[in-house]
C-alpha atoms as a PDB file:
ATOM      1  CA  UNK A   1      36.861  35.952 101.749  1.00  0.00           C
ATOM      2  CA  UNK A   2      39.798  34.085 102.928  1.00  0.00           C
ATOM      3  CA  UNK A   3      43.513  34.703 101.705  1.00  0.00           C
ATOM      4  CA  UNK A   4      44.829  32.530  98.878  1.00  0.00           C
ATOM      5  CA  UNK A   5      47.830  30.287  99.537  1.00  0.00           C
ATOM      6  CA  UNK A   6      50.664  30.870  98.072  1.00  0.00           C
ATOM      7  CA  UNK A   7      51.611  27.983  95.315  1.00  0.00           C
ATOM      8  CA  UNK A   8      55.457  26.507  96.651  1.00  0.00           C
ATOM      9  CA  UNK A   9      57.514  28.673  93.923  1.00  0.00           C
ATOM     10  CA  UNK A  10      55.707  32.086  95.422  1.00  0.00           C
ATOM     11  CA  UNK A  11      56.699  30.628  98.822  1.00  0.00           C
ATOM     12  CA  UNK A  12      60.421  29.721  97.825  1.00  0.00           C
ATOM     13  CA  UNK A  13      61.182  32.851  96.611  1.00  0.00           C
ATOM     14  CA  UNK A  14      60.168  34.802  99.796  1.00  0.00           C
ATOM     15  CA  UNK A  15      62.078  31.679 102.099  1.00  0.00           C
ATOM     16  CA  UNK A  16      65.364  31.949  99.793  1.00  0.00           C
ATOM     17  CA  UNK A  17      65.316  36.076  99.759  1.00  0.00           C
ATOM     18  CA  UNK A  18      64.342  35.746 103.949  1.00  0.00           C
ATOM     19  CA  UNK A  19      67.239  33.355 104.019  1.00  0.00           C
ATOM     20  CA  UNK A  20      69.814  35.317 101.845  1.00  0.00           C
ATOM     21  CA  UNK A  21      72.029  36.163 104.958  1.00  0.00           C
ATOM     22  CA  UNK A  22      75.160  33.503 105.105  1.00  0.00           C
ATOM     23  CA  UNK A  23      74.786  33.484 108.981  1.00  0.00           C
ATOM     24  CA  UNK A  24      71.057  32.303 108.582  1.00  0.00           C
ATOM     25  CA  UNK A  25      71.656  30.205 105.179  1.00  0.00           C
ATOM     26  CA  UNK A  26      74.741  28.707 107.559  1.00  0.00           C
ATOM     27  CA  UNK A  27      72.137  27.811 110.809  1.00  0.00           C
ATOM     28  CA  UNK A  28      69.389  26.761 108.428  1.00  0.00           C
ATOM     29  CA  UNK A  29      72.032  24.046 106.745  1.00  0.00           C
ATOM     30  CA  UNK A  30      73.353  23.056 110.070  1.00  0.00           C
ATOM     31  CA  UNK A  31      69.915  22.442 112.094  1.00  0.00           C
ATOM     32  CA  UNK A  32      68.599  20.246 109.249  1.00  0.00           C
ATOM     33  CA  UNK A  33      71.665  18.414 108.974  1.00  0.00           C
ATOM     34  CA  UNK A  34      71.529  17.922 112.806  1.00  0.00           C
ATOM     35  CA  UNK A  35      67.584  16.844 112.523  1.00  0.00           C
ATOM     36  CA  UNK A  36      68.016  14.695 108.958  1.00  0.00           C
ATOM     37  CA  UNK A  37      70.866  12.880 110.808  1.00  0.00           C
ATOM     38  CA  UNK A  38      68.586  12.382 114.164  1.00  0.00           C
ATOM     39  CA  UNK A  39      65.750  11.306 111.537  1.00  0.00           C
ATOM     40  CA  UNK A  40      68.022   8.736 110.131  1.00  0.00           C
ATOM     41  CA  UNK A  41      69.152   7.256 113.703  1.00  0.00           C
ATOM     42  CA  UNK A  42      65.448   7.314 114.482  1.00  0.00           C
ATOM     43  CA  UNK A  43      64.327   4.876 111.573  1.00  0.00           C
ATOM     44  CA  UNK A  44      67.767   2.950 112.166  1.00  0.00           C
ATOM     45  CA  UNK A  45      67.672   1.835 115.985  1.00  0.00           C
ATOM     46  CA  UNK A  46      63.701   1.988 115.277  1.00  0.00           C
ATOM     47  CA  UNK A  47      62.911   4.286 117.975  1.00  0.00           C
ATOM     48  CA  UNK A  48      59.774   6.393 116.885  1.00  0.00           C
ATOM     49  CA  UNK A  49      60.931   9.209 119.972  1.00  0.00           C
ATOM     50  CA  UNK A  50      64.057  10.532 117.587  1.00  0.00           C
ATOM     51  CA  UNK A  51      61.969  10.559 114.584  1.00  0.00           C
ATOM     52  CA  UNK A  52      59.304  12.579 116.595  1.00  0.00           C
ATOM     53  CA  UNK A  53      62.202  14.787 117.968  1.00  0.00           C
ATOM     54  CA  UNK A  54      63.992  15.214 114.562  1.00  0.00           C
ATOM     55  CA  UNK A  55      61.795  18.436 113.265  1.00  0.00           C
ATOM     56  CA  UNK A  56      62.846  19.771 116.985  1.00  0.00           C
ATOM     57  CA  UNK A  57      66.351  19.314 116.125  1.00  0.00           C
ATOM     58  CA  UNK A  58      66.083  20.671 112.390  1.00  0.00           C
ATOM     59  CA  UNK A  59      63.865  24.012 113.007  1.00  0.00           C
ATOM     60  CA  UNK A  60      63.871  24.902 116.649  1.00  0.00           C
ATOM     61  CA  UNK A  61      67.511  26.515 116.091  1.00  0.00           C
ATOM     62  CA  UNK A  62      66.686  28.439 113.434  1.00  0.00           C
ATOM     63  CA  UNK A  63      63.513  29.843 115.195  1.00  0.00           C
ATOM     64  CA  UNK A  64      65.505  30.976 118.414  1.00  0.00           C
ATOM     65  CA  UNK A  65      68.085  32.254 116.003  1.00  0.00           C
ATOM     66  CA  UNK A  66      65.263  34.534 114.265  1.00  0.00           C
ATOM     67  CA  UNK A  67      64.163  35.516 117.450  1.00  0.00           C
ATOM     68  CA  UNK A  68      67.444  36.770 118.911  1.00  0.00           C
ATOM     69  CA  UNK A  69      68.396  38.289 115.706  1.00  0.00           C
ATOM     70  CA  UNK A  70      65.007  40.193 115.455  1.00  0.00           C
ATOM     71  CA  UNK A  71      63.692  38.945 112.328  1.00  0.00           C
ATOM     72  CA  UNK A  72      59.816  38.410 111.896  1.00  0.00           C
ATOM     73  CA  UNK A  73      58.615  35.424 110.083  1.00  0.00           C
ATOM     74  CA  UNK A  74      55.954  36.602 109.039  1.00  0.00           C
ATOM     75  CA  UNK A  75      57.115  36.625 105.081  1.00  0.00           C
ATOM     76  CA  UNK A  76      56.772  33.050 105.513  1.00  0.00           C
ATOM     77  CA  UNK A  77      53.499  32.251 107.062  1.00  0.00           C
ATOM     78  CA  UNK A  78      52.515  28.975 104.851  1.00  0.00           C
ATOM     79  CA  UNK A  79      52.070  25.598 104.798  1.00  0.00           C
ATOM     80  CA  UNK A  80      54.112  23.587 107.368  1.00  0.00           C
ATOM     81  CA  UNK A  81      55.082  21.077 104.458  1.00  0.00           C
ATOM     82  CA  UNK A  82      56.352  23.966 102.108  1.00  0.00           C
ATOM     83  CA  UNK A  83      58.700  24.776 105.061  1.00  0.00           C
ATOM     84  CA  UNK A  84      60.013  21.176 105.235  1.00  0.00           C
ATOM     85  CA  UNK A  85      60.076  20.899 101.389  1.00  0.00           C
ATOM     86  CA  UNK A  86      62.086  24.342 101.244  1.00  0.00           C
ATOM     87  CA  UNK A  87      64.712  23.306 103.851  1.00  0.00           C
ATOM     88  CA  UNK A  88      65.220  20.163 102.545  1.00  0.00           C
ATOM     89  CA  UNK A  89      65.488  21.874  98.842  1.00  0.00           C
ATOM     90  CA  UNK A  90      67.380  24.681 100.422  1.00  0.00           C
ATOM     91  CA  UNK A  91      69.803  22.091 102.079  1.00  0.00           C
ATOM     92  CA  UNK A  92      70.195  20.062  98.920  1.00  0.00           C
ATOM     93  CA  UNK A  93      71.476  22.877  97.003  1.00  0.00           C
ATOM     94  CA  UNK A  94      73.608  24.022  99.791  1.00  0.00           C
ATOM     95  CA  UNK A  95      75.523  20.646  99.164  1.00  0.00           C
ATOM     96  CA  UNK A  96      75.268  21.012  95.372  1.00  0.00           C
ATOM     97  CA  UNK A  97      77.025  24.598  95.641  1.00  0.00           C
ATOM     98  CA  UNK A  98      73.706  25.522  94.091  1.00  0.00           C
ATOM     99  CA  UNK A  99      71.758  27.345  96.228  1.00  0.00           C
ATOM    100  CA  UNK A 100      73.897  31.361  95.854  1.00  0.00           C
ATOM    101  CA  UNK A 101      73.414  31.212  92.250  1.00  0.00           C
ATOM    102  CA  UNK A 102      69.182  30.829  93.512  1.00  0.00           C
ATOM    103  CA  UNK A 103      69.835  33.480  96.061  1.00  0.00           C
ATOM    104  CA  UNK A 104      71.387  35.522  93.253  1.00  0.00           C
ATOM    105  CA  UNK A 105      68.533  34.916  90.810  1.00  0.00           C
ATOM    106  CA  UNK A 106      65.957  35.374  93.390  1.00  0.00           C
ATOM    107  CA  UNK A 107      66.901  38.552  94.888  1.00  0.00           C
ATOM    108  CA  UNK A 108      68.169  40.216  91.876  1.00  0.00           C
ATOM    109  CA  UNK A 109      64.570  40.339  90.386  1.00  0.00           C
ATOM    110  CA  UNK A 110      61.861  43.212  91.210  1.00  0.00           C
ATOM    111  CA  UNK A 111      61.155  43.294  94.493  1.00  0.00           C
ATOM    112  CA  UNK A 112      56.814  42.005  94.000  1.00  0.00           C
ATOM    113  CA  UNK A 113      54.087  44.578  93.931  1.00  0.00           C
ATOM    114  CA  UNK A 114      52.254  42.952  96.744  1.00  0.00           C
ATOM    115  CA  UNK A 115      55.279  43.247  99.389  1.00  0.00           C
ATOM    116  CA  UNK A 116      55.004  47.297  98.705  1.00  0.00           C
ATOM    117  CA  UNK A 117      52.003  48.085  98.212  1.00  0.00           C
ATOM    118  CA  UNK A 118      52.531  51.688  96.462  1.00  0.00           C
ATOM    119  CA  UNK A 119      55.893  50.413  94.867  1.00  0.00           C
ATOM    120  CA  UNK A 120      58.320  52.127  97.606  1.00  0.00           C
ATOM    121  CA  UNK A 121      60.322  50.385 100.113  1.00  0.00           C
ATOM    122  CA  UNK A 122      60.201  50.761 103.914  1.00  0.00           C
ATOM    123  CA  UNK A 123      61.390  53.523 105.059  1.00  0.00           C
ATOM    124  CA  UNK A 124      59.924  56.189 102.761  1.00  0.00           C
ATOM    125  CA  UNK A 125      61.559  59.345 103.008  1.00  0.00           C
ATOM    126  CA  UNK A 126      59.818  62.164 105.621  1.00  0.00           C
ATOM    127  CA  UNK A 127      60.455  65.397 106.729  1.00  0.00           C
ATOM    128  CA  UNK A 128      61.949  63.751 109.676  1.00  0.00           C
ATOM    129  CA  UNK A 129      64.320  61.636 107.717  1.00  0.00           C
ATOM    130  CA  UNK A 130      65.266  64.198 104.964  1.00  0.00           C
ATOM    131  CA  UNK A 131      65.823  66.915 107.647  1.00  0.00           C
ATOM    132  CA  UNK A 132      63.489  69.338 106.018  1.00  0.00           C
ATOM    133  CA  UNK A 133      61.365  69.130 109.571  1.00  0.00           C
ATOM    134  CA  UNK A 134      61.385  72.938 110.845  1.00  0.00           C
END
């Protein structure tokens, strides 16, 4: 049986609670601005190579950036247009002054049953961690 997609709201709230860190939130906003702006020159001076290139400009930072700061993206494995649709909503409330009170409201609610799947965060306590190991 194959996996259900997630609907866009499931797949916000795990891309605004994976972007909650103001170094990230600060990249993300930054490499879309750099690959809306190269978007916009493409469709201006009509030049179908910077359009092409824009999603380049807008996500490959952000990737590398994940990479070097060892964060997995596997929390949002989706649809490729949910990921443009969430930066671009993600940038629009950045320059609303919006988006910490949906970083707030997102991360402040129960942590879903599905992300742990007896109810406990990562790590659960051991003999190893709670120094009762003999």
């Amino acid at each position: 049986m194959a996996a259900r997609e997630p609907s866009f709201d499931e797949y916000w709230t795990r891309y605004v609670r994976f972007h909650a860190d103001d170094r990230v939130r600060k990249l993300l906003f930054a490499s879309t601005s750099v690959g809306l702006g190269v978007a916009a020159a493409g469709v201006l001076t009509r030049r179908l190579g910077l359009l092409a290139a824009a999603s380049a400009f807008a996500f490959a930072p952000s990737i590398v950036a994940r990479v070097a700061w060892g964060k997995s993206t596997a929390s949002l494995q989706g649809s490729p247009l949910f990921r443009v649709a969430a930066a671009l909503r993600a940038w629009r409330m950045t320059v609303l002054g919006t988006l910490q009170g949906e970083i707030d409201r997102l991360t402040d609610e129960a942590e879903p049953a599905e992300d742990f799947p007896d109810g406990d965060p990562l790590p659960r306590p051991n003999m190893v961690t709670d120094h009762t190991l003999h």
